[in-house]
PDB file of N, CA and C in Angstrom:
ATOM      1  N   UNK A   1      96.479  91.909  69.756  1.00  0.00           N
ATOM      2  CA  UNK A   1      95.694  92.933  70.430  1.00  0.00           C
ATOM      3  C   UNK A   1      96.334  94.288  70.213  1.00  0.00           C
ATOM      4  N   UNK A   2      95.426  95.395  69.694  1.00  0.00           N
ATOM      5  CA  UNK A   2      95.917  96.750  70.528  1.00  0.00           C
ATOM      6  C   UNK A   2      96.078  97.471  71.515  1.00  0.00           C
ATOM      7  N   UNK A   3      96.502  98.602  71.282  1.00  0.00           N
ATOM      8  CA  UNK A   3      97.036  99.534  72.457  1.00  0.00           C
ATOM      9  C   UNK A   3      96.256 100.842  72.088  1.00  0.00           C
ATOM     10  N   UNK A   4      95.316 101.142  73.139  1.00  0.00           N
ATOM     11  CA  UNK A   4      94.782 102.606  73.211  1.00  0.00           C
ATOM     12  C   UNK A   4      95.526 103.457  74.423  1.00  0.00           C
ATOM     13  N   UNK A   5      95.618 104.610  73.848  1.00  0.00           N
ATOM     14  CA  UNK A   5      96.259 105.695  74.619  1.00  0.00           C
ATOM     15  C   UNK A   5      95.799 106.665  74.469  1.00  0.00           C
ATOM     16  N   UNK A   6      94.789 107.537  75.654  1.00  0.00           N
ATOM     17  CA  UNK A   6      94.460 108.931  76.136  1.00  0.00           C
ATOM     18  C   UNK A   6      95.061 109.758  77.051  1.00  0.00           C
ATOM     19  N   UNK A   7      95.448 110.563  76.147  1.00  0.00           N
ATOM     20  CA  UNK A   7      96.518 111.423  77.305  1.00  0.00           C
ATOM     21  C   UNK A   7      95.870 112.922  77.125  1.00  0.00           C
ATOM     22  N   UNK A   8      95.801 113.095  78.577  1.00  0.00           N
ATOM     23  CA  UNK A   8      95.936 114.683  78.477  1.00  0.00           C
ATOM     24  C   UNK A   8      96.765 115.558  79.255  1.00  0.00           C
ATOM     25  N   UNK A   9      97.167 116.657  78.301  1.00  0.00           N
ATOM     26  CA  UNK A   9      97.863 117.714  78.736  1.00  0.00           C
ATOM     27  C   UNK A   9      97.572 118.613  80.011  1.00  0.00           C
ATOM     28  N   UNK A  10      98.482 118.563  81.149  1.00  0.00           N
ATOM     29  CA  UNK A  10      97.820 119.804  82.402  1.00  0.00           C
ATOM     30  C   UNK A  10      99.019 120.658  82.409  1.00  0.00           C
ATOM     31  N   UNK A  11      98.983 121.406  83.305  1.00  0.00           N
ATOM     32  CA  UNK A  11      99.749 122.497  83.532  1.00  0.00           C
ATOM     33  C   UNK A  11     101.387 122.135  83.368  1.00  0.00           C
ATOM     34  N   UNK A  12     101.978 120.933  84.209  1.00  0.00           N
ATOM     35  CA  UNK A  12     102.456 120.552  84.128  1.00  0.00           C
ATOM     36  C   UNK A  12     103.390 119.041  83.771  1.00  0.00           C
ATOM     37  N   UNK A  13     102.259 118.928  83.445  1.00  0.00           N
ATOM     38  CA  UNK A  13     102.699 117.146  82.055  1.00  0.00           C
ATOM     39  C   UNK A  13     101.880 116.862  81.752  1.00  0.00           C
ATOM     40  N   UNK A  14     101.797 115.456  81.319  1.00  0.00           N
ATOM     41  CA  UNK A  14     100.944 114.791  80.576  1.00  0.00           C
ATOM     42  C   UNK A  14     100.229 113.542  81.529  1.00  0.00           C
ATOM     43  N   UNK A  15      99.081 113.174  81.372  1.00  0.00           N
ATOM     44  CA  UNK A  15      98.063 112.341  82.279  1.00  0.00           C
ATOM     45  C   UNK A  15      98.092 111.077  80.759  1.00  0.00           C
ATOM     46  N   UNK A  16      98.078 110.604  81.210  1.00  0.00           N
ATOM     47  CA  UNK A  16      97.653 108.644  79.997  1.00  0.00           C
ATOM     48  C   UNK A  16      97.879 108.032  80.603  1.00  0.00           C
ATOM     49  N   UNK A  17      96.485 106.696  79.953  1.00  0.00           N
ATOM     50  CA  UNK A  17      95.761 106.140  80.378  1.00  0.00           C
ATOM     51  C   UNK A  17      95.839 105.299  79.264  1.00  0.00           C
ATOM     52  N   UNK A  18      96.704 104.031  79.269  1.00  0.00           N
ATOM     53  CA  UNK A  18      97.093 103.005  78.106  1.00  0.00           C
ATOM     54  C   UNK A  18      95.809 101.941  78.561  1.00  0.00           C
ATOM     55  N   UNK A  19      95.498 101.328  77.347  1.00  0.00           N
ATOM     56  CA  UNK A  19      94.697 100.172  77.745  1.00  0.00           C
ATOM     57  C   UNK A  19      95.032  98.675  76.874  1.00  0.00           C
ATOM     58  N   UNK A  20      95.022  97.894  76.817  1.00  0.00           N
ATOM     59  CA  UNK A  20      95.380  96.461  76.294  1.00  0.00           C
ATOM     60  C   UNK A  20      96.944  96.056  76.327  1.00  0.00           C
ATOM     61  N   UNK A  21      97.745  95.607  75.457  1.00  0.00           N
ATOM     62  CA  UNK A  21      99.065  95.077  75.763  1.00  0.00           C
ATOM     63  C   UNK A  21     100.175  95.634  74.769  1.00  0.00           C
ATOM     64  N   UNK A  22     100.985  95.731  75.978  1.00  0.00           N
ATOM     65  CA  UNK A  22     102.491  96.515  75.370  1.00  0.00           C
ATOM     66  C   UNK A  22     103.352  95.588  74.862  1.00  0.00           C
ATOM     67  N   UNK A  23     103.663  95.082  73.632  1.00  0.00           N
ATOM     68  CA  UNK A  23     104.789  94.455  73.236  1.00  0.00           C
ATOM     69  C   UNK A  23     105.118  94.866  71.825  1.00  0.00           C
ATOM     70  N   UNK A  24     105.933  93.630  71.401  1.00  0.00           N
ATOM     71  CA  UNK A  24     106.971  94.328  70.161  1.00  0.00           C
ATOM     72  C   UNK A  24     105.682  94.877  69.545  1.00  0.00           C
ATOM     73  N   UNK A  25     105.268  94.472  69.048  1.00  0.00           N
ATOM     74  CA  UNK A  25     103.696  94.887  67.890  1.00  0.00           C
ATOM     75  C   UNK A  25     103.414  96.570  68.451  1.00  0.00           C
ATOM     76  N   UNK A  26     102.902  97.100  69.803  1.00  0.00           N
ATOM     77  CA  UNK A  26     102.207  97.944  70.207  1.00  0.00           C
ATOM     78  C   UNK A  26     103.482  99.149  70.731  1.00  0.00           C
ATOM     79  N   UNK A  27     104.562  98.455  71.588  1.00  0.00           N
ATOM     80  CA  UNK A  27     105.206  99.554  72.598  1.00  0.00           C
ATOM     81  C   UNK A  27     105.792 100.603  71.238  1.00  0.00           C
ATOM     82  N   UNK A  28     106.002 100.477  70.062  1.00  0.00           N
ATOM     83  CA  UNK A  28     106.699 101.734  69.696  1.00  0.00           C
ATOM     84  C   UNK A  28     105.262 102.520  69.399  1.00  0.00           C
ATOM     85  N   UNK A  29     103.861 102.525  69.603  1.00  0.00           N
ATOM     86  CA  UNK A  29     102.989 103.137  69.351  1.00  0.00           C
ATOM     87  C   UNK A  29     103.595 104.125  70.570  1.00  0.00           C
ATOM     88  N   UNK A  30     103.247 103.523  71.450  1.00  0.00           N
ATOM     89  CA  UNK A  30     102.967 103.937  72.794  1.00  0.00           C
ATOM     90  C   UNK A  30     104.758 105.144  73.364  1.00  0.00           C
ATOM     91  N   UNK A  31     105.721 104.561  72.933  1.00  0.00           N
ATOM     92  CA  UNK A  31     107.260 105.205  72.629  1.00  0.00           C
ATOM     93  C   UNK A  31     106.821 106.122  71.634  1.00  0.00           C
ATOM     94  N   UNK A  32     106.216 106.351  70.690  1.00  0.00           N
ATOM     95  CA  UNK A  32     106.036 107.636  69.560  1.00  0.00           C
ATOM     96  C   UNK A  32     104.851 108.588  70.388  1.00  0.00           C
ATOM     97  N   UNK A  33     104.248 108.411  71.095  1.00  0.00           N
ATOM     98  CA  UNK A  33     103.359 109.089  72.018  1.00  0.00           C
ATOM     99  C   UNK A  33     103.542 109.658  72.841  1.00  0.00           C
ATOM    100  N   UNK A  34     104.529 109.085  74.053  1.00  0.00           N
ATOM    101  CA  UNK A  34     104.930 109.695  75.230  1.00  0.00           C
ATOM    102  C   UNK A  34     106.030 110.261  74.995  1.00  0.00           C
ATOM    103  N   UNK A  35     106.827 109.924  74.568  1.00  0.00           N
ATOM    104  CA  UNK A  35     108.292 110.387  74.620  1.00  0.00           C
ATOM    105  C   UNK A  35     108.935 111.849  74.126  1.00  0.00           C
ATOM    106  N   UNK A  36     108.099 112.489  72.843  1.00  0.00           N
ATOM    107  CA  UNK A  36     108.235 113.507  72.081  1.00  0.00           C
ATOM    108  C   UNK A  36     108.223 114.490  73.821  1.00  0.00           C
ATOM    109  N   UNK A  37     106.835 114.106  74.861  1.00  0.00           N
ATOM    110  CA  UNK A  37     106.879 115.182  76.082  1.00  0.00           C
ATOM    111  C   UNK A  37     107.945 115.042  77.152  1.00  0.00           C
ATOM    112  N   UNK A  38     108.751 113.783  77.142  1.00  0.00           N
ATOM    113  CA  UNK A  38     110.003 113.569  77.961  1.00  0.00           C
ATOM    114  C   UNK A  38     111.232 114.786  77.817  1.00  0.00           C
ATOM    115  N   UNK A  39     111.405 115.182  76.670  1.00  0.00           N
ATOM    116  CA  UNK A  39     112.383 115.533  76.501  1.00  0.00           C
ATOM    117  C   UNK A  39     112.199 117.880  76.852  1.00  0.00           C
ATOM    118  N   UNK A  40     110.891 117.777  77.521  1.00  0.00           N
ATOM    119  CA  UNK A  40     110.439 119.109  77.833  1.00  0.00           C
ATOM    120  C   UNK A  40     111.126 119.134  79.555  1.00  0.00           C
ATOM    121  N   UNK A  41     111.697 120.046  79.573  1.00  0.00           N
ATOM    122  CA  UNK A  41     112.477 120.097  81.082  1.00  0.00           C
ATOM    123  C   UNK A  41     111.480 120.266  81.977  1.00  0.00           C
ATOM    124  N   UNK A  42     111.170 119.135  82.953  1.00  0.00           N
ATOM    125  CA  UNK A  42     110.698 119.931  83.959  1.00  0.00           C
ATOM    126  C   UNK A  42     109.383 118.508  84.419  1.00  0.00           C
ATOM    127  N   UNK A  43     109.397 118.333  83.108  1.00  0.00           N
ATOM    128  CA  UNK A  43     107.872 117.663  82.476  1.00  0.00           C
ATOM    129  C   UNK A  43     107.367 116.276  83.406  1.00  0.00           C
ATOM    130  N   UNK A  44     106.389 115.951  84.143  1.00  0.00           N
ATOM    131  CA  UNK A  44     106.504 115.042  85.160  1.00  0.00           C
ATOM    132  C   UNK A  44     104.861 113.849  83.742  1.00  0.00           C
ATOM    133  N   UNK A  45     105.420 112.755  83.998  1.00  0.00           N
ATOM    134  CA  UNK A  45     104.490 111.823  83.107  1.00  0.00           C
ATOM    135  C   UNK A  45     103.624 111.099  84.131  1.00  0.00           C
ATOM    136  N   UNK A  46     102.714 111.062  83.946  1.00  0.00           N
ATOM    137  CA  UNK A  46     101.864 109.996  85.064  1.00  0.00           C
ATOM    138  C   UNK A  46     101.522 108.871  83.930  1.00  0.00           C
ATOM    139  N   UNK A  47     101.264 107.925  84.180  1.00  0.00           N
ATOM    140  CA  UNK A  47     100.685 106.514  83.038  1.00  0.00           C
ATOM    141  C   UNK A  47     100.060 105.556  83.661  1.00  0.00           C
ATOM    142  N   UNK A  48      98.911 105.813  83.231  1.00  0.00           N
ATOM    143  CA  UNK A  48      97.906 104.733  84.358  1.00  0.00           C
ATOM    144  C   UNK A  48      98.093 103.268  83.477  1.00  0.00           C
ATOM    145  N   UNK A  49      98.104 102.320  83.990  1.00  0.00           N
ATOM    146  CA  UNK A  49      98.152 100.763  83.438  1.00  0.00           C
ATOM    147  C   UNK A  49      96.930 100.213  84.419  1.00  0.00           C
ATOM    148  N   UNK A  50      96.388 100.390  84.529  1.00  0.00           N
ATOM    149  CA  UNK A  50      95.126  99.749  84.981  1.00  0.00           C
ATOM    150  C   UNK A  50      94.525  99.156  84.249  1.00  0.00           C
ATOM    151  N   UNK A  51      94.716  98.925  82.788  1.00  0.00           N
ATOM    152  CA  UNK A  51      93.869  98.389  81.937  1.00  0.00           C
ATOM    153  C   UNK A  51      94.550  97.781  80.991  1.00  0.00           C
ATOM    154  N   UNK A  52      96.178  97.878  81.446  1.00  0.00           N
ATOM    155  CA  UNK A  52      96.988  96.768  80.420  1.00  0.00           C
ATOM    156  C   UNK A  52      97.087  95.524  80.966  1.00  0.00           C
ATOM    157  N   UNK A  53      96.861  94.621  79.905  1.00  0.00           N
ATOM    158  CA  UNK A  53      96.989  93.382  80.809  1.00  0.00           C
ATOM    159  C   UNK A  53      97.727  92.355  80.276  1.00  0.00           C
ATOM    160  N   UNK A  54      98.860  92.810  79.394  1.00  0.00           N
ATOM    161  CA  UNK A  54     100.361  92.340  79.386  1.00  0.00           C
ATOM    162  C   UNK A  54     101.196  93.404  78.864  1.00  0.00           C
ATOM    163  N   UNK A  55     102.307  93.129  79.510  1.00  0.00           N
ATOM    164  CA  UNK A  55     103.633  93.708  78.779  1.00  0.00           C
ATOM    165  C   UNK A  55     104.786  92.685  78.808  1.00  0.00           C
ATOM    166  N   UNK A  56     105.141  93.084  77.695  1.00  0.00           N
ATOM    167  CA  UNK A  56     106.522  91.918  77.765  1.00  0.00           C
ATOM    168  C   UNK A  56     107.971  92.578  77.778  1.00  0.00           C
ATOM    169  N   UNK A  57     109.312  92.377  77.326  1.00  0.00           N
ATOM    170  CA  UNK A  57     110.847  93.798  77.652  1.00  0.00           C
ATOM    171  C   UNK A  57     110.411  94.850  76.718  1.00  0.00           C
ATOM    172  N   UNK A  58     109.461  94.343  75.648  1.00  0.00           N
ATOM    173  CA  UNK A  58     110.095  95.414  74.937  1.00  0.00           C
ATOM    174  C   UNK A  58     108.919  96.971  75.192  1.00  0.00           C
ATOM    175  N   UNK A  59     108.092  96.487  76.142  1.00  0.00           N
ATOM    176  CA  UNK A  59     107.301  97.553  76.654  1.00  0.00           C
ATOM    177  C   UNK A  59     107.928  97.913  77.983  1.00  0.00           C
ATOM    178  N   UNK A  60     109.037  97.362  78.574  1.00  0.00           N
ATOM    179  CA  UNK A  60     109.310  97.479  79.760  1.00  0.00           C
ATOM    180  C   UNK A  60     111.035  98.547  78.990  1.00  0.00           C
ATOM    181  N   UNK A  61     111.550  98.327  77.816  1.00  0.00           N
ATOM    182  CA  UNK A  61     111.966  99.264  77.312  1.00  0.00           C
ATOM    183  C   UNK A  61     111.486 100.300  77.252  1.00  0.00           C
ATOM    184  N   UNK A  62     110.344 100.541  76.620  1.00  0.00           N
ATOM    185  CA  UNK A  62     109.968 101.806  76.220  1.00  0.00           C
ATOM    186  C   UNK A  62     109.637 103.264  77.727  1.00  0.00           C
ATOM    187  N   UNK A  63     109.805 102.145  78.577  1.00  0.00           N
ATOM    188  CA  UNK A  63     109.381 102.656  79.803  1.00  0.00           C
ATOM    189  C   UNK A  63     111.028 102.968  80.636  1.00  0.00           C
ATOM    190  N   UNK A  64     111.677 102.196  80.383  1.00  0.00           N
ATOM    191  CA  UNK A  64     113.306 102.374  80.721  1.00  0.00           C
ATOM    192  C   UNK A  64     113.771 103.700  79.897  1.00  0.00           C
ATOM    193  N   UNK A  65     113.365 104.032  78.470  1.00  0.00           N
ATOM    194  CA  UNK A  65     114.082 105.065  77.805  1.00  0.00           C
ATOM    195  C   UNK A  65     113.145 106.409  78.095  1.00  0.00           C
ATOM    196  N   UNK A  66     112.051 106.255  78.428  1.00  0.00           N
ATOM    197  CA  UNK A  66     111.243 107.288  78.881  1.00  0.00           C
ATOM    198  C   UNK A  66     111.767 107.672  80.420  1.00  0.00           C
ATOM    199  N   UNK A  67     112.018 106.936  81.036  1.00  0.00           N
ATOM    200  CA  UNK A  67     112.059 107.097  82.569  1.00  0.00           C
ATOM    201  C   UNK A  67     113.677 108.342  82.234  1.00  0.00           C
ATOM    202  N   UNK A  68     114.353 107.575  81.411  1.00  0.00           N
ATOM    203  CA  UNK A  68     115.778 107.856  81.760  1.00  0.00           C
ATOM    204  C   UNK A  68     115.947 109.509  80.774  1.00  0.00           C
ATOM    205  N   UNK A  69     115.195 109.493  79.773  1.00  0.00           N
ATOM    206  CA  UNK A  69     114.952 110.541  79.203  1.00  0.00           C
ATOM    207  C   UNK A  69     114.156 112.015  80.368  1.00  0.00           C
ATOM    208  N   UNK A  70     113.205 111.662  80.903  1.00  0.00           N
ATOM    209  CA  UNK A  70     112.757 112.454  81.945  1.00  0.00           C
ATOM    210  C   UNK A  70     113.810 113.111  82.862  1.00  0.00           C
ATOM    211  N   UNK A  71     114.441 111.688  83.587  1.00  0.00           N
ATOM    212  CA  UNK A  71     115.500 112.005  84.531  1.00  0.00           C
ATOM    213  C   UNK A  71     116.648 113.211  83.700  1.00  0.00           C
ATOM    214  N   UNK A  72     116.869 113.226  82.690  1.00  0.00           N
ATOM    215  CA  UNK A  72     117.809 114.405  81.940  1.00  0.00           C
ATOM    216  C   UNK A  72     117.027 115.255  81.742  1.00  0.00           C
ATOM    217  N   UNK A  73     116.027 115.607  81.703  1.00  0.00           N
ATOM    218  CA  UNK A  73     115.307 116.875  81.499  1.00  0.00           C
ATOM    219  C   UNK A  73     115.112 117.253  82.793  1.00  0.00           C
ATOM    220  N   UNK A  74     115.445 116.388  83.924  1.00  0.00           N
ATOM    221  CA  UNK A  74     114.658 116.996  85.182  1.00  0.00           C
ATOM    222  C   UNK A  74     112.792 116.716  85.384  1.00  0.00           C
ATOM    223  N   UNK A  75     113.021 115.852  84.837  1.00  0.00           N
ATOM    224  CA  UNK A  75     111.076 115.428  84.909  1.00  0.00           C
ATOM    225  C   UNK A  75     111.198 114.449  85.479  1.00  0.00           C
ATOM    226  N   UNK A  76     109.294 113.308  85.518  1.00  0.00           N
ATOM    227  CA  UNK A  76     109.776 112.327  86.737  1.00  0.00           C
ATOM    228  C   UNK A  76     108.589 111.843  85.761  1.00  0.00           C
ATOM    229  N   UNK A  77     108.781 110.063  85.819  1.00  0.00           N
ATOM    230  CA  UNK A  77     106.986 109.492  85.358  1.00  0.00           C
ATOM    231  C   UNK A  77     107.020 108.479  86.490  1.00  0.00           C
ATOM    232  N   UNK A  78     105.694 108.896  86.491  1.00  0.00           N
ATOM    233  CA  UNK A  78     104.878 108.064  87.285  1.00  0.00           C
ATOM    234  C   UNK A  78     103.622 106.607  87.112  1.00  0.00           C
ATOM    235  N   UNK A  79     104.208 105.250  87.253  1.00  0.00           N
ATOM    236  CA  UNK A  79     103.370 104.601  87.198  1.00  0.00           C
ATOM    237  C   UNK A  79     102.617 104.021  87.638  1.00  0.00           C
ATOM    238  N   UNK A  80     101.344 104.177  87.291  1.00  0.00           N
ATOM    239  CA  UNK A  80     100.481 103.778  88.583  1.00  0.00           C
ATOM    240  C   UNK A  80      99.308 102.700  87.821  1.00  0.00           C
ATOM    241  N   UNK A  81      98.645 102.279  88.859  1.00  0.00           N
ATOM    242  CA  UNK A  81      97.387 101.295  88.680  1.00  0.00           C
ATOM    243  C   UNK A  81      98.142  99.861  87.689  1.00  0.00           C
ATOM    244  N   UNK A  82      99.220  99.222  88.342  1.00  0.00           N
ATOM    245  CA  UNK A  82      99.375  98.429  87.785  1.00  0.00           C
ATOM    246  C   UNK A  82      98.953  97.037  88.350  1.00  0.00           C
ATOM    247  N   UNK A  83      98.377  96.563  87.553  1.00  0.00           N
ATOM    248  CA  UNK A  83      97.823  94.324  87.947  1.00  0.00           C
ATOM    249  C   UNK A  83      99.333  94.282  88.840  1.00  0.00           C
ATOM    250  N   UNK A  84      99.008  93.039  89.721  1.00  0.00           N
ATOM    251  CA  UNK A  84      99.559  92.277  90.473  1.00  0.00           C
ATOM    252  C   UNK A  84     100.869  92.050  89.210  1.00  0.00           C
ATOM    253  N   UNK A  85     100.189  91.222  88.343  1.00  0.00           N
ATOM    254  CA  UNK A  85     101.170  90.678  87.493  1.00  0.00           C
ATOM    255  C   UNK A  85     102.205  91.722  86.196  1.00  0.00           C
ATOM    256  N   UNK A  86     101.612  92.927  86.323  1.00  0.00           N
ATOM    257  CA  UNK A  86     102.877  93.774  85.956  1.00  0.00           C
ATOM    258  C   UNK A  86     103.935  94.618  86.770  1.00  0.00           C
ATOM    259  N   UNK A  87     103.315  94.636  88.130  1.00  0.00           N
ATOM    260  CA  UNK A  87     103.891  94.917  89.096  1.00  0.00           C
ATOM    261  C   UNK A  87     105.482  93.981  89.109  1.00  0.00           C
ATOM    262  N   UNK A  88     105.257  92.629  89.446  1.00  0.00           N
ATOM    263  CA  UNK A  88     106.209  92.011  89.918  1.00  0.00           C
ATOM    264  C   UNK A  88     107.016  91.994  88.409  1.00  0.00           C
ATOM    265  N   UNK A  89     106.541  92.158  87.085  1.00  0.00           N
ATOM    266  CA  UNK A  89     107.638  92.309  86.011  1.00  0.00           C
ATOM    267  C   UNK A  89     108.651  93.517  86.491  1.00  0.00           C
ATOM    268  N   UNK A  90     108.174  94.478  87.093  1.00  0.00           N
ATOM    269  CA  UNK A  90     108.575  95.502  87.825  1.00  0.00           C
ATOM    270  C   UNK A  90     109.848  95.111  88.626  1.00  0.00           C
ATOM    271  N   UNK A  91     109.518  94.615  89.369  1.00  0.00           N
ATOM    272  CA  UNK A  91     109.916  94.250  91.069  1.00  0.00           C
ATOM    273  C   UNK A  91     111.250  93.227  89.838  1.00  0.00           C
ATOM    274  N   UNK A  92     110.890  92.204  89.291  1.00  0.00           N
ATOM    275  CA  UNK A  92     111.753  91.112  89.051  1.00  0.00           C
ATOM    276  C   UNK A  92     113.000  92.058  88.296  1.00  0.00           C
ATOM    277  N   UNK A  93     112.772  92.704  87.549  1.00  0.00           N
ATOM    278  CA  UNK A  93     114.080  93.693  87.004  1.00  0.00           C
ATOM    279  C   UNK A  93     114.408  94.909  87.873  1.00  0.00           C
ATOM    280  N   UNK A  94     114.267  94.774  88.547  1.00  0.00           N
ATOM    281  CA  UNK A  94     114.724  95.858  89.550  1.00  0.00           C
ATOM    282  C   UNK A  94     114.240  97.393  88.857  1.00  0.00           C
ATOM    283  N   UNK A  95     113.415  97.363  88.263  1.00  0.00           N
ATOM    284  CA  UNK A  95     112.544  98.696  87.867  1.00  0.00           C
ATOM    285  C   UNK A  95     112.140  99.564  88.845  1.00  0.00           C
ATOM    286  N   UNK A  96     111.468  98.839  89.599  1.00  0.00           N
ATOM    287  CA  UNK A  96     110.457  99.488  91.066  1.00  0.00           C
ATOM    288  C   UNK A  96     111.384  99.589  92.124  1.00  0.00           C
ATOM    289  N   UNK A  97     112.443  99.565  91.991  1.00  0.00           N
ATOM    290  CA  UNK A  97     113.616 100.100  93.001  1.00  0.00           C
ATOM    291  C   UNK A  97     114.069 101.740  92.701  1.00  0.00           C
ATOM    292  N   UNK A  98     113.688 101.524  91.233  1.00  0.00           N
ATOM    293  CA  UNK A  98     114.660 102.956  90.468  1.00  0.00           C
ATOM    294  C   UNK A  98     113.237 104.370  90.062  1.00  0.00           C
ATOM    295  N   UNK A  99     112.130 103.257  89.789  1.00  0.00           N
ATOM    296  CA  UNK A  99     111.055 103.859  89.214  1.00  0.00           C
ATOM    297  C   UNK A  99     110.113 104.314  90.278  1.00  0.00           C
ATOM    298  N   UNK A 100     109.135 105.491  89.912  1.00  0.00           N
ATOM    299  CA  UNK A 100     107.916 105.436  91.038  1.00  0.00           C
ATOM    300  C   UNK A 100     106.967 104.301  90.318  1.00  0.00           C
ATOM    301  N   UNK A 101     106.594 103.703  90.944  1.00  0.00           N
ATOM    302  CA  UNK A 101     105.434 102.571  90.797  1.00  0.00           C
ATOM    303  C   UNK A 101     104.738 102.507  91.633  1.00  0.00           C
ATOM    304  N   UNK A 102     103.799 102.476  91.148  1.00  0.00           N
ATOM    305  CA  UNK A 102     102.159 102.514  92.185  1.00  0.00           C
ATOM    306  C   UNK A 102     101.166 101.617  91.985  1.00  0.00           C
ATOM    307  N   UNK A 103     100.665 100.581  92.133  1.00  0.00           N
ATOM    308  CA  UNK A 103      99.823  99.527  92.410  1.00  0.00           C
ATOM    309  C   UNK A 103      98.605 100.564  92.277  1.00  0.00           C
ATOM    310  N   UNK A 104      98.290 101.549  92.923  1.00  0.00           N
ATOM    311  CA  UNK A 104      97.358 102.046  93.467  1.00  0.00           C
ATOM    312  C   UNK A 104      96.799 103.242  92.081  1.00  0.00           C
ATOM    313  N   UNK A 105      95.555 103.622  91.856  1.00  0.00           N
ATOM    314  CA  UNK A 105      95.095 104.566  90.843  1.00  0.00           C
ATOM    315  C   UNK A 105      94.731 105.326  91.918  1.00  0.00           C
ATOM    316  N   UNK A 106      95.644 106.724  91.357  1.00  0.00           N
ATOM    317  CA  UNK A 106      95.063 107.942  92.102  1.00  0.00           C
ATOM    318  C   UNK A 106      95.184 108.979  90.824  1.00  0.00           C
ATOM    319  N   UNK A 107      95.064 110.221  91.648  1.00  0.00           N
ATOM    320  CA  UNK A 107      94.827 111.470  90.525  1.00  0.00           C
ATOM    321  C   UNK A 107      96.092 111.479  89.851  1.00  0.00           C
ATOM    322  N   UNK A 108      96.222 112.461  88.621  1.00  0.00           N
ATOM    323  CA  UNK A 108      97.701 112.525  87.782  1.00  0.00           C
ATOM    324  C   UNK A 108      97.939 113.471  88.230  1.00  0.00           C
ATOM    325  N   UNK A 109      98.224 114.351  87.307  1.00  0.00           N
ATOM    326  CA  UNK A 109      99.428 115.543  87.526  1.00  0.00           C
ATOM    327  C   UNK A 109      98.592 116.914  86.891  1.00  0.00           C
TER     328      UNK A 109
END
């Protein structure tokens, strides 16, 4: 399966909206997409997953080097609208202790 990604630019970061599944095959699409805006100081990421409906580490990487890349620029990402079942991939690595994670789809940024 692929990975679609619509992102748009606002005042202050970037809004995307991934759809199908993150793994070895797809997450460096999705890592060559987001990440180039991580490294802008300040820069806050929102990423809706409402419509992925797997990820496996190596999409849960791409989301570890983004998170941690933000945190040095002073930016923040935000994940939201995630399934039950990517949630607790969350929860089981202690991600959603360190990360914002949101179950819930609301507005971006």
């Amino acid at each position: 399966m692929n990975i679609s990604i619509d992102m748009k630019e606002t005042e202050v970061g970037i809004n995307a909206k991934l759809a199908g599944e993150i793994d070895a095959y797809t997450a460096p699409k999705v890592r060559d997409e987001l990440l180039p805006h991580a490294g802008q100081s300040g820069t806050k990421i929102v990423v809706d997953l409402s419509d992925v409906n797997y990820m496996d580490s190596t999409g849960l990487g791409v989301f570890v080097g983004l998170f941690k890349t933000l945190n040095e620029h002073n930016g923040e990402l935000v994940l939201k609208g995630m399934s039950d079942r990517l949630k607790r991939l969350f929860d089981i690595t202690g991600l959603a202790d360190v990360m914002d994670v949101n179950t819930e789809v609301e507005g971006g940024v």
